[in-house]
Structures are given as C-alpha cells and as structure tokens.
C-alpha atoms as a PDB file:
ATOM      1  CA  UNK A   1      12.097 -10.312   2.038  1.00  0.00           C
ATOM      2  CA  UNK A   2      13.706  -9.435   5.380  1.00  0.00           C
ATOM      3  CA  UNK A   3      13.233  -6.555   6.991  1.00  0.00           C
ATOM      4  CA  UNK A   4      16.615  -4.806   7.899  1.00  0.00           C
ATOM      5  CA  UNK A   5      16.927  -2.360  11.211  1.00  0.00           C
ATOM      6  CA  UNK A   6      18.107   0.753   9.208  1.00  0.00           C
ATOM      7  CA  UNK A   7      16.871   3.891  10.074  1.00  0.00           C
ATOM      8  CA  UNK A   8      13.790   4.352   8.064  1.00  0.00           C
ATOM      9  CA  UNK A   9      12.964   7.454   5.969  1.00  0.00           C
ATOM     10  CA  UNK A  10       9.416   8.148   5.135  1.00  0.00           C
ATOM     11  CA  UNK A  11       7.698   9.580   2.550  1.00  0.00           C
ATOM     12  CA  UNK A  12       4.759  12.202   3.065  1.00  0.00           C
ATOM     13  CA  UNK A  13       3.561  13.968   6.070  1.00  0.00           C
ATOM     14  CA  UNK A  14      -0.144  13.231   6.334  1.00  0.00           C
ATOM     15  CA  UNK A  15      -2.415  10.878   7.927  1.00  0.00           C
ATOM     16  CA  UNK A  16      -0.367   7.220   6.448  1.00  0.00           C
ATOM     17  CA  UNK A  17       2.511   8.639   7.121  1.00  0.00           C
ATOM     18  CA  UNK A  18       1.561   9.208  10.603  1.00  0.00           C
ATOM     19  CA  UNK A  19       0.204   5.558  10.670  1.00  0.00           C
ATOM     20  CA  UNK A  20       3.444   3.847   9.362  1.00  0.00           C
ATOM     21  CA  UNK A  21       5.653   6.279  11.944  1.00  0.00           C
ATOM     22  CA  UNK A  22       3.889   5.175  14.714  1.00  0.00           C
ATOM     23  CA  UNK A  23       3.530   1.405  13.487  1.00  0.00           C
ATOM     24  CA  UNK A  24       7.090   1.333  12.813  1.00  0.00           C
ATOM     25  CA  UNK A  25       7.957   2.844  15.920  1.00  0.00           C
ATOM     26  CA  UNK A  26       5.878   1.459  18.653  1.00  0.00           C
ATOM     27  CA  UNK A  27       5.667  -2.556  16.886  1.00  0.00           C
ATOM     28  CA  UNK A  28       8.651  -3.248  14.647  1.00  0.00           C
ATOM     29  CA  UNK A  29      10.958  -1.145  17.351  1.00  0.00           C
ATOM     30  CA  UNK A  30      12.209   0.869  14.060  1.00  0.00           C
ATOM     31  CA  UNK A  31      13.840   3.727  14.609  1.00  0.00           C
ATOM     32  CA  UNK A  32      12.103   6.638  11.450  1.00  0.00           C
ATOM     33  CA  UNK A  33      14.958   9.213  11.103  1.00  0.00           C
ATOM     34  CA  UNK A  34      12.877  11.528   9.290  1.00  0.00           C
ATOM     35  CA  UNK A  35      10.079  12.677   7.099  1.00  0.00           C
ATOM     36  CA  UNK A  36      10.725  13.602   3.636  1.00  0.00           C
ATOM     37  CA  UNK A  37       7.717  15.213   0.537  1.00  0.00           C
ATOM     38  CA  UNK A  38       8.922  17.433  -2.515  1.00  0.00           C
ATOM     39  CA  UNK A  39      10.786  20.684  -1.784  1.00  0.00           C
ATOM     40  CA  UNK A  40       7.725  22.555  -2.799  1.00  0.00           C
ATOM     41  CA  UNK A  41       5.517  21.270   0.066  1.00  0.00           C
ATOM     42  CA  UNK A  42       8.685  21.693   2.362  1.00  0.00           C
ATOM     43  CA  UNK A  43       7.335  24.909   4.831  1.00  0.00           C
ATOM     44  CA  UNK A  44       9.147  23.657   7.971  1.00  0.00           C
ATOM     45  CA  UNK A  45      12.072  22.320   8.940  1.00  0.00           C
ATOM     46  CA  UNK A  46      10.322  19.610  11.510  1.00  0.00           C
ATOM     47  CA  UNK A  47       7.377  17.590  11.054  1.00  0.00           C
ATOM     48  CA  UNK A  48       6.294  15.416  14.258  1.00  0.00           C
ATOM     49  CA  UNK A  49       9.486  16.716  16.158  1.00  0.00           C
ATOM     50  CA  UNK A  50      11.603  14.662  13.139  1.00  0.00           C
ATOM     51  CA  UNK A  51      13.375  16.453  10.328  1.00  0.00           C
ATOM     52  CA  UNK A  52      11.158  17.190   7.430  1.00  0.00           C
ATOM     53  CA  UNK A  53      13.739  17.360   4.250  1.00  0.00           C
ATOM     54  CA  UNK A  54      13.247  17.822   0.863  1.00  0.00           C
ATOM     55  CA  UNK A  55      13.113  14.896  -1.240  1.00  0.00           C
ATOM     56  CA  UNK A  56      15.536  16.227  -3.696  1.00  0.00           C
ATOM     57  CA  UNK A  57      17.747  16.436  -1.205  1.00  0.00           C
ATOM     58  CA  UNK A  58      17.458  13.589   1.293  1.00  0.00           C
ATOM     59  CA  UNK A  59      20.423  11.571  -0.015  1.00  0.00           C
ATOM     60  CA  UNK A  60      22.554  14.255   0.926  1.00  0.00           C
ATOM     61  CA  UNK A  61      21.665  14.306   4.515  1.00  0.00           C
ATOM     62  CA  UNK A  62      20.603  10.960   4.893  1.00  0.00           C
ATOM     63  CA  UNK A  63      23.344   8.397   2.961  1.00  0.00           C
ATOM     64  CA  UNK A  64      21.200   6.052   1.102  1.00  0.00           C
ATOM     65  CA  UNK A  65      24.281   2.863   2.466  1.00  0.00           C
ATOM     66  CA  UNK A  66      22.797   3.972   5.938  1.00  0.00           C
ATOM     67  CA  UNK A  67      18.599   4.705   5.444  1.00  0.00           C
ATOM     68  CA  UNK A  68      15.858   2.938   4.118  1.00  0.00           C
ATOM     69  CA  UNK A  69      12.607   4.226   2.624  1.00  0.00           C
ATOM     70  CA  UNK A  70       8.747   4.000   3.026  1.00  0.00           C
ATOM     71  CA  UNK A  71       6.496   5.152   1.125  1.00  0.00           C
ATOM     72  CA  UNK A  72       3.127   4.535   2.671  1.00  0.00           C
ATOM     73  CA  UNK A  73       0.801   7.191   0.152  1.00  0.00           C
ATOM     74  CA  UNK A  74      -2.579   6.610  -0.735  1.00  0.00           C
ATOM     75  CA  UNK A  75      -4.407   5.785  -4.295  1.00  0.00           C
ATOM     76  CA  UNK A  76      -4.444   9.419  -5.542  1.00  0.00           C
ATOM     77  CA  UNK A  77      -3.905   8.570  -9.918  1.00  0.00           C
ATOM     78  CA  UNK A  78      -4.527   5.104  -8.891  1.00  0.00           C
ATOM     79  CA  UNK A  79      -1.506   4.918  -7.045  1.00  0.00           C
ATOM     80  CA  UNK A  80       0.917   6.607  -9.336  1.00  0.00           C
ATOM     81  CA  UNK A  81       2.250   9.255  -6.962  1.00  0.00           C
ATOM     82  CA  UNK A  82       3.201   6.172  -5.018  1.00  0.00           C
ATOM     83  CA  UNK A  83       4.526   4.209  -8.039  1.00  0.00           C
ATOM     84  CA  UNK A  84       6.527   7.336  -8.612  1.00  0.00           C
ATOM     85  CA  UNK A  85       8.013   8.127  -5.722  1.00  0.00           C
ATOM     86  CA  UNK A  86       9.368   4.636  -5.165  1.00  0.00           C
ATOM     87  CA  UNK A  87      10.757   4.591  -8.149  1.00  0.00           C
ATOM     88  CA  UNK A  88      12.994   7.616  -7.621  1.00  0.00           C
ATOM     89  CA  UNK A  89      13.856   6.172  -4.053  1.00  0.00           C
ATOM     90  CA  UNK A  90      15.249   2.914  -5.579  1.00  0.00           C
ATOM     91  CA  UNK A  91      16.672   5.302  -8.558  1.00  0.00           C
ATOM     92  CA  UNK A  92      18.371   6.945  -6.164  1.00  0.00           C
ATOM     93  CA  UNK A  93      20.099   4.183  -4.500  1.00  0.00           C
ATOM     94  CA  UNK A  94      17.730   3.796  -1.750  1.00  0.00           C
ATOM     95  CA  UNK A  95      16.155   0.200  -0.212  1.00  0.00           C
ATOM     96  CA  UNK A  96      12.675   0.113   0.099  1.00  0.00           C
ATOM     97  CA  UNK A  97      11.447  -1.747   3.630  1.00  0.00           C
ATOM     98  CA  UNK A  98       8.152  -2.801   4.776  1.00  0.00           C
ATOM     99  CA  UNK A  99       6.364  -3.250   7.557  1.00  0.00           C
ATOM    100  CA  UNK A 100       4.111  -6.265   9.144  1.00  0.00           C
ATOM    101  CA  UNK A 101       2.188  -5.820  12.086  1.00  0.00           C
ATOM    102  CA  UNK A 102       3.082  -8.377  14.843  1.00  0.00           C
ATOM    103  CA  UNK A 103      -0.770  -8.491  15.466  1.00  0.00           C
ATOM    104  CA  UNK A 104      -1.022  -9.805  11.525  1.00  0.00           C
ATOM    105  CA  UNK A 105      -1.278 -13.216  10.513  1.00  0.00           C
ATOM    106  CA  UNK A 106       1.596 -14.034   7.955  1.00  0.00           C
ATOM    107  CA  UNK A 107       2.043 -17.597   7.162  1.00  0.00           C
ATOM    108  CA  UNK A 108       6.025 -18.222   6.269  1.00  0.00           C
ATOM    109  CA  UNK A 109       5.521 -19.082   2.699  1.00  0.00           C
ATOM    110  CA  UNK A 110       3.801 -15.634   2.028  1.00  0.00           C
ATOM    111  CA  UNK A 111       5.784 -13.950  -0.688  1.00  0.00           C
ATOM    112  CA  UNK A 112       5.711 -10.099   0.083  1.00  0.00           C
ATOM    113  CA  UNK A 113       7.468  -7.099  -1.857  1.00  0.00           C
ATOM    114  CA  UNK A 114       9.129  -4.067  -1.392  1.00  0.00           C
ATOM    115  CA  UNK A 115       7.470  -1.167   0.084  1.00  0.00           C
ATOM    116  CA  UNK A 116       4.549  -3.491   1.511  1.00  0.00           C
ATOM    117  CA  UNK A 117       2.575  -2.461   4.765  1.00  0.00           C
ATOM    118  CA  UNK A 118       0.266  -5.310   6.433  1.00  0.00           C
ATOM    119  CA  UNK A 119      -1.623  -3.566   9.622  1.00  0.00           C
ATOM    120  CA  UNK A 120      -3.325  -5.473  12.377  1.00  0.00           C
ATOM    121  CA  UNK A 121      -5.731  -8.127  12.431  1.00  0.00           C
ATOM    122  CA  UNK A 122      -4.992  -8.744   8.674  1.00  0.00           C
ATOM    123  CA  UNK A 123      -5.030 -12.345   7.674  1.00  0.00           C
ATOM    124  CA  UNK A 124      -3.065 -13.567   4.954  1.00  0.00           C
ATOM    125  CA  UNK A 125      -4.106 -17.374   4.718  1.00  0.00           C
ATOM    126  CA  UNK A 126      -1.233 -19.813   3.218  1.00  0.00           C
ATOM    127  CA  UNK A 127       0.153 -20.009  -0.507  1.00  0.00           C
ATOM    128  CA  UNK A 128      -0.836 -16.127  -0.438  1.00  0.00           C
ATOM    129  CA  UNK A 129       1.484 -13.606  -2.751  1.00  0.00           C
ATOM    130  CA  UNK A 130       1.977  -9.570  -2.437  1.00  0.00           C
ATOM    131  CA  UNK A 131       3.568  -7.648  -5.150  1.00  0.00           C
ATOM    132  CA  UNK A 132       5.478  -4.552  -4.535  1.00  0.00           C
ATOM    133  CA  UNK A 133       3.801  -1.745  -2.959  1.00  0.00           C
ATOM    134  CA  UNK A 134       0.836  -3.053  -1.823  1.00  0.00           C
ATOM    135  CA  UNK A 135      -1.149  -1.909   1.054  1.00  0.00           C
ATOM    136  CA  UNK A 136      -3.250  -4.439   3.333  1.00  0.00           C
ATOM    137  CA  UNK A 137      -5.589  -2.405   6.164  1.00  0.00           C
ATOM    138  CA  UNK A 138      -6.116  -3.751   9.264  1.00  0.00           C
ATOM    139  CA  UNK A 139      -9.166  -6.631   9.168  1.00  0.00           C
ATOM    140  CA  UNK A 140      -8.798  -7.474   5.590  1.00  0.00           C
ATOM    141  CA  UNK A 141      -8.733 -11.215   4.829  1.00  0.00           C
ATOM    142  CA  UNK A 142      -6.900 -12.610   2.053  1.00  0.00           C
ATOM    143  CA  UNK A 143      -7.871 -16.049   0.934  1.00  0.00           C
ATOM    144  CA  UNK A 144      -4.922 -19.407   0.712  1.00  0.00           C
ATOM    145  CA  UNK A 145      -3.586 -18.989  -2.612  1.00  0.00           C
ATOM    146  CA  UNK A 146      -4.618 -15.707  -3.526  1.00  0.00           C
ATOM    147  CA  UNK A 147      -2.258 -13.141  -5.634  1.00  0.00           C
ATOM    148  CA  UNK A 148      -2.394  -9.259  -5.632  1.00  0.00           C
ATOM    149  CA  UNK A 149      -0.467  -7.265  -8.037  1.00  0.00           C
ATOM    150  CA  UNK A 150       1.797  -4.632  -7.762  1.00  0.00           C
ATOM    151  CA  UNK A 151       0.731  -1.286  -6.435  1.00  0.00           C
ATOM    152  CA  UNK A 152      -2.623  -2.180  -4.690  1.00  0.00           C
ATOM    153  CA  UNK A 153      -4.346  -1.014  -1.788  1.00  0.00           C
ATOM    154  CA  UNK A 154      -6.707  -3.416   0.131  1.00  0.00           C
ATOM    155  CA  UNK A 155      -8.548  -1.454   2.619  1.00  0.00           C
ATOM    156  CA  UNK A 156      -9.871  -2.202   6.274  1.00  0.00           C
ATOM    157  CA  UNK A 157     -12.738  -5.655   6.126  1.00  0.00           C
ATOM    158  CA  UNK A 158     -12.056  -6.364   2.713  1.00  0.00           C
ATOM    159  CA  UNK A 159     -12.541 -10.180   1.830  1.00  0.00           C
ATOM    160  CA  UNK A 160     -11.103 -12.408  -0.503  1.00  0.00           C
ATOM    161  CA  UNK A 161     -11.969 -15.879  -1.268  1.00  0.00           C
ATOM    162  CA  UNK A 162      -9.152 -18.689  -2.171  1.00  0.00           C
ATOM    163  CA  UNK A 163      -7.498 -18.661  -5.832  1.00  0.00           C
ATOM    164  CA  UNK A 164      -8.384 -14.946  -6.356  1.00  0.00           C
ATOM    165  CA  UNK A 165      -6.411 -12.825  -8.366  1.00  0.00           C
ATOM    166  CA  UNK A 166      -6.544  -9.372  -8.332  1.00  0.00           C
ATOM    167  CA  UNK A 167      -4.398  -7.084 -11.039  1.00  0.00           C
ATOM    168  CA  UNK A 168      -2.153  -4.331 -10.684  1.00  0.00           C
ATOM    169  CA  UNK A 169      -3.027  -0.557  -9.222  1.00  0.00           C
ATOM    170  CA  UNK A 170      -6.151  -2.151  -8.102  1.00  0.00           C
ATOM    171  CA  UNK A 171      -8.657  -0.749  -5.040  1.00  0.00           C
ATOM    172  CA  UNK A 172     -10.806  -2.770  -2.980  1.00  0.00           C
ATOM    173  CA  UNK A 173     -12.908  -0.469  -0.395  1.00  0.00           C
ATOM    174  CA  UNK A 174     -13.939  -0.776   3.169  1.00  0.00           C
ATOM    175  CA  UNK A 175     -15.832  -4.442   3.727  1.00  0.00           C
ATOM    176  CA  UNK A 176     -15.441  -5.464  -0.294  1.00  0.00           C
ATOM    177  CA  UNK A 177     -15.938  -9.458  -0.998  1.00  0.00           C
ATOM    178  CA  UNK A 178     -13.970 -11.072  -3.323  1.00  0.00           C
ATOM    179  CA  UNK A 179     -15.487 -14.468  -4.167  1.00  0.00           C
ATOM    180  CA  UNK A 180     -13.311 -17.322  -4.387  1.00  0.00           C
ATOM    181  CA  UNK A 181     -11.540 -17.870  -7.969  1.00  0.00           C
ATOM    182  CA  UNK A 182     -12.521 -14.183  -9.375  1.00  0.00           C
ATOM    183  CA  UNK A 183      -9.829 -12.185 -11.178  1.00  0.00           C
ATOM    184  CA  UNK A 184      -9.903  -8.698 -10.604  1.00  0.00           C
ATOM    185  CA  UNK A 185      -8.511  -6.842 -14.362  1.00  0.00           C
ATOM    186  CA  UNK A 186      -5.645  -4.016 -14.033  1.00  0.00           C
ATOM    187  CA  UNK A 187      -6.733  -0.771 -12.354  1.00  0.00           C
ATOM    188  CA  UNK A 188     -10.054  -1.865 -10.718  1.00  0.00           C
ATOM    189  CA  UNK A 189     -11.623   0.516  -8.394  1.00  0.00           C
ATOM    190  CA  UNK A 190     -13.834  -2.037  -5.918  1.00  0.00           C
ATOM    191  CA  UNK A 191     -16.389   0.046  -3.818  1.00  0.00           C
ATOM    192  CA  UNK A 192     -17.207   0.347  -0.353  1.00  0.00           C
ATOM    193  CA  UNK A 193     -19.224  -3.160   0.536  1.00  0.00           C
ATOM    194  CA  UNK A 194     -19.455  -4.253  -3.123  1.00  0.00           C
ATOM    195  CA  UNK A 195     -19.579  -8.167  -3.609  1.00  0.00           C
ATOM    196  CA  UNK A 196     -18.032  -9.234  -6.624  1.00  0.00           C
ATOM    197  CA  UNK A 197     -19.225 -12.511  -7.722  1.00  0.00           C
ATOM    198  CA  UNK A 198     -17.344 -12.493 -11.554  1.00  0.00           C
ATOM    199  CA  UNK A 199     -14.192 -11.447 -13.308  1.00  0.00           C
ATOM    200  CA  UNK A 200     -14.150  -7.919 -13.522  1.00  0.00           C
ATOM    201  CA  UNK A 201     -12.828  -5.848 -17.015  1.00  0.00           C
ATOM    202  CA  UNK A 202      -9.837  -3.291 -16.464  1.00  0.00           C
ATOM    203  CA  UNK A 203      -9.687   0.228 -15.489  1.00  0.00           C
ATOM    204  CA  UNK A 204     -13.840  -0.274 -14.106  1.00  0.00           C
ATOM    205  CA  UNK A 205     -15.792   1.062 -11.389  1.00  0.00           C
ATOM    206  CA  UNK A 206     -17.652  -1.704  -9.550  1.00  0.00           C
ATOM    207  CA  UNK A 207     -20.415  -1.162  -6.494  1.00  0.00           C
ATOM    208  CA  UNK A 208     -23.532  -2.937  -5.202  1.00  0.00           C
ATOM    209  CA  UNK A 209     -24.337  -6.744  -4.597  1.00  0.00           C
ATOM    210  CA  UNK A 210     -23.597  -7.940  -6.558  1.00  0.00           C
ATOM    211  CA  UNK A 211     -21.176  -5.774  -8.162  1.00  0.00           C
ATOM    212  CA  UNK A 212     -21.846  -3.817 -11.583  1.00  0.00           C
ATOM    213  CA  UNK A 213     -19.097  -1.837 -13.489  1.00  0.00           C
ATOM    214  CA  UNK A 214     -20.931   1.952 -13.560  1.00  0.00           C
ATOM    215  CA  UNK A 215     -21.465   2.996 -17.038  1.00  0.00           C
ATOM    216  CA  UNK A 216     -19.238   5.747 -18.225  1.00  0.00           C
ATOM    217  CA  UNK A 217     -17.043   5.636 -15.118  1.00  0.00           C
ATOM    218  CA  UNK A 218     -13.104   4.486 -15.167  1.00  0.00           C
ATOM    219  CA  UNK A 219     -11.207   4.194 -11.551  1.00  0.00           C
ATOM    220  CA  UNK A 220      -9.366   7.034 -13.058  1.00  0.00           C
ATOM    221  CA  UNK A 221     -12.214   9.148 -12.305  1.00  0.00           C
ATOM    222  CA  UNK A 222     -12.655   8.288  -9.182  1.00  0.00           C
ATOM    223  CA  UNK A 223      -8.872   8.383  -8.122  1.00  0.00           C
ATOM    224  CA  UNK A 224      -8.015  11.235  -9.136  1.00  0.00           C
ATOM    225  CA  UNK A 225      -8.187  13.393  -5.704  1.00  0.00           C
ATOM    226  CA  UNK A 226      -7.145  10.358  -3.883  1.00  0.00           C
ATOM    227  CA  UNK A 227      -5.789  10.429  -0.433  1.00  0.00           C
ATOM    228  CA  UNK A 228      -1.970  10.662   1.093  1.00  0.00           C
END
C-alpha cells in the first residue's frame, strides 16, 4: 500500500492523535488539515491551532476526492471505537492512509493495511504481514514470517518470535514475548512483560512468566476504559 500526499484528516484529539500529527508532520512531511471527534465532544472550533470539525460533518468541509483519514485511537472495547470509526470513514467515501516511521525497519515484502501506524525503532523482520488497523509502538520487534490480524495494537518492547500468529483485536503490553510459532486466539489481552510460551484461547487475559489466562477475566474487562 502506498502512501499518497493528501492532506490528512485525523481522528480524535488526545494523546495518539497528538503522536500521529506530529509523526506525520515532522517525518512523512504530511501536511494534517485538521482534527475531527463526534459533534458531541466538539467544544471548540480549533484544536492544536488546526480546525477541530465534527465528524458528521467533515465531508462537507473537507471533500473526501481531496483528504485522507487516520484514525490512530487506542484499545478502548478492544478496539471497536477504532473499528468503528474507520468504518464510517471508508463508508463515507474516505481513504484511509498510514504512516511508517523513517526510523522503522520495513523490509519491502512487508504486507501492511489501511489505517496502519509503525513508530520508531520498530522492527518488522522479512515475510512479516499487518492487517488493517494495526498499531506497532516504537521498539517492538516482530519476528520473519510473523502475521497480526486486523485491529491490533502492539505496544512499545513487545517481542515476537518467527512464525507467530497473533488474531484479530488482539493487545500485547509494554515488553510482552511472543515465542516463536505461538498463535495468539481472537481478542487476546497480553500483559505488561508477560512471556507467552503456548497458544493462547480467545477473548483471555494472560500475565506472568510464563503467561496464565486469569480465571474469570475476558480482555473485555479489561478494555473497557481503554485509552484514545
């Protein structure tokens, strides 16, 4: 997927919002037109010295033949605010970009979807494949021949080994190891430092070395506040 050099649009105005804005700005040489969130959190008319518009309204000011969209939220519903809002921008006509830090290594043959962000220091090793809207911190390592599902967010340190395969609306914390071959199930919530030596099952909570699912837990749980 090539990036194009339209004007980019982005969703949300908190702290990855901020990130991507400046990312895009000061290492892709994007220009951002404008924020953009749901009329009801709409309480200015500037956000960052950018328009802030309503959502419902953006393709009115900003023709969707002329913009495209990012959408760089965090895992609040394990990711479905993000899922959501993507949706309506394609729905709407929209093109979703992405956005791969120069200071990232990307082999050529890496497969990467819509409404992807890569950060710095990240290293995707060869044969790798991204899904659509999928989040990779700065640090992380993914292993050659590794797939991640749609919808996933890989934070800062995380580790994968070779041949993993992680599911869809998945969440690997801060410094989480992946050993090589693993399959992490649909909806996995990975803690903070866990080490997971086995397939996981889906919708579980996993923490520790090595990593047990908490009893009576879902990722659902834990998602629910989630961060934008």
């Amino acid at each position: 997927m090539t990036p194009s050099q339209k004007p980019v649009i982005i969703f949300g105005m908190k702290s990855f919002a901020r990130l991507a804005r400046y990312c895009l700005v000061h290492d892709a040489r994007r220009q951002v037109a404008a924020f953009t969130v749901d009329a009801a959190y709409v309480s200015k008319e500037s956000h960052e010295g950018l328009p802030l518009i309503a959502f419902e309204e953006l393709a009115e000011r900003f023709p969707v033949s002329d913009h495209d969209v990012l959408v760089p939220l965090g895992f609040r519903g394990l990711h479905a605010l993000r899922m959501g809002k993507c949706a309506q921008a394609k729905a709407m006509g929209y093109r979703l970009t992405h956005y791969v830090s120069t200071r990232a290594i990307v082999w050529p043959d890496t497969t990467i979807g819509e409404n992807v962000l890569i950060y710095e220091q990240a290293n995707l090793q060869p044969m790798v494949s991204l899904g659509q809207n999928v989040t990779i911190r700065a640090g992380a390592n993914i292993g050659h021949e590794s797939v991640i599902g749609d919808h996933c967010f890989i934070a800062s340190g995380a580790i994968t080994g070779g041949h993993v395969r992680i599911g869809e609306r998945c969440w690997l914390g801060l410094g989480a190891v992946v050993r090589d071959s693993v399959r992490i199930a649909d909806r996995c919530f990975i803690g903070a430092g866990a080490v997971v030596v086995s397939d996981t099952e889906p919708d579980g909570v996993y923490v520790g070395n090595p990593a047990k699912r908490l009893i009576g837990k879902t990722s659902r749980d834990v998602t629910m506040g989630g961060n934008d």
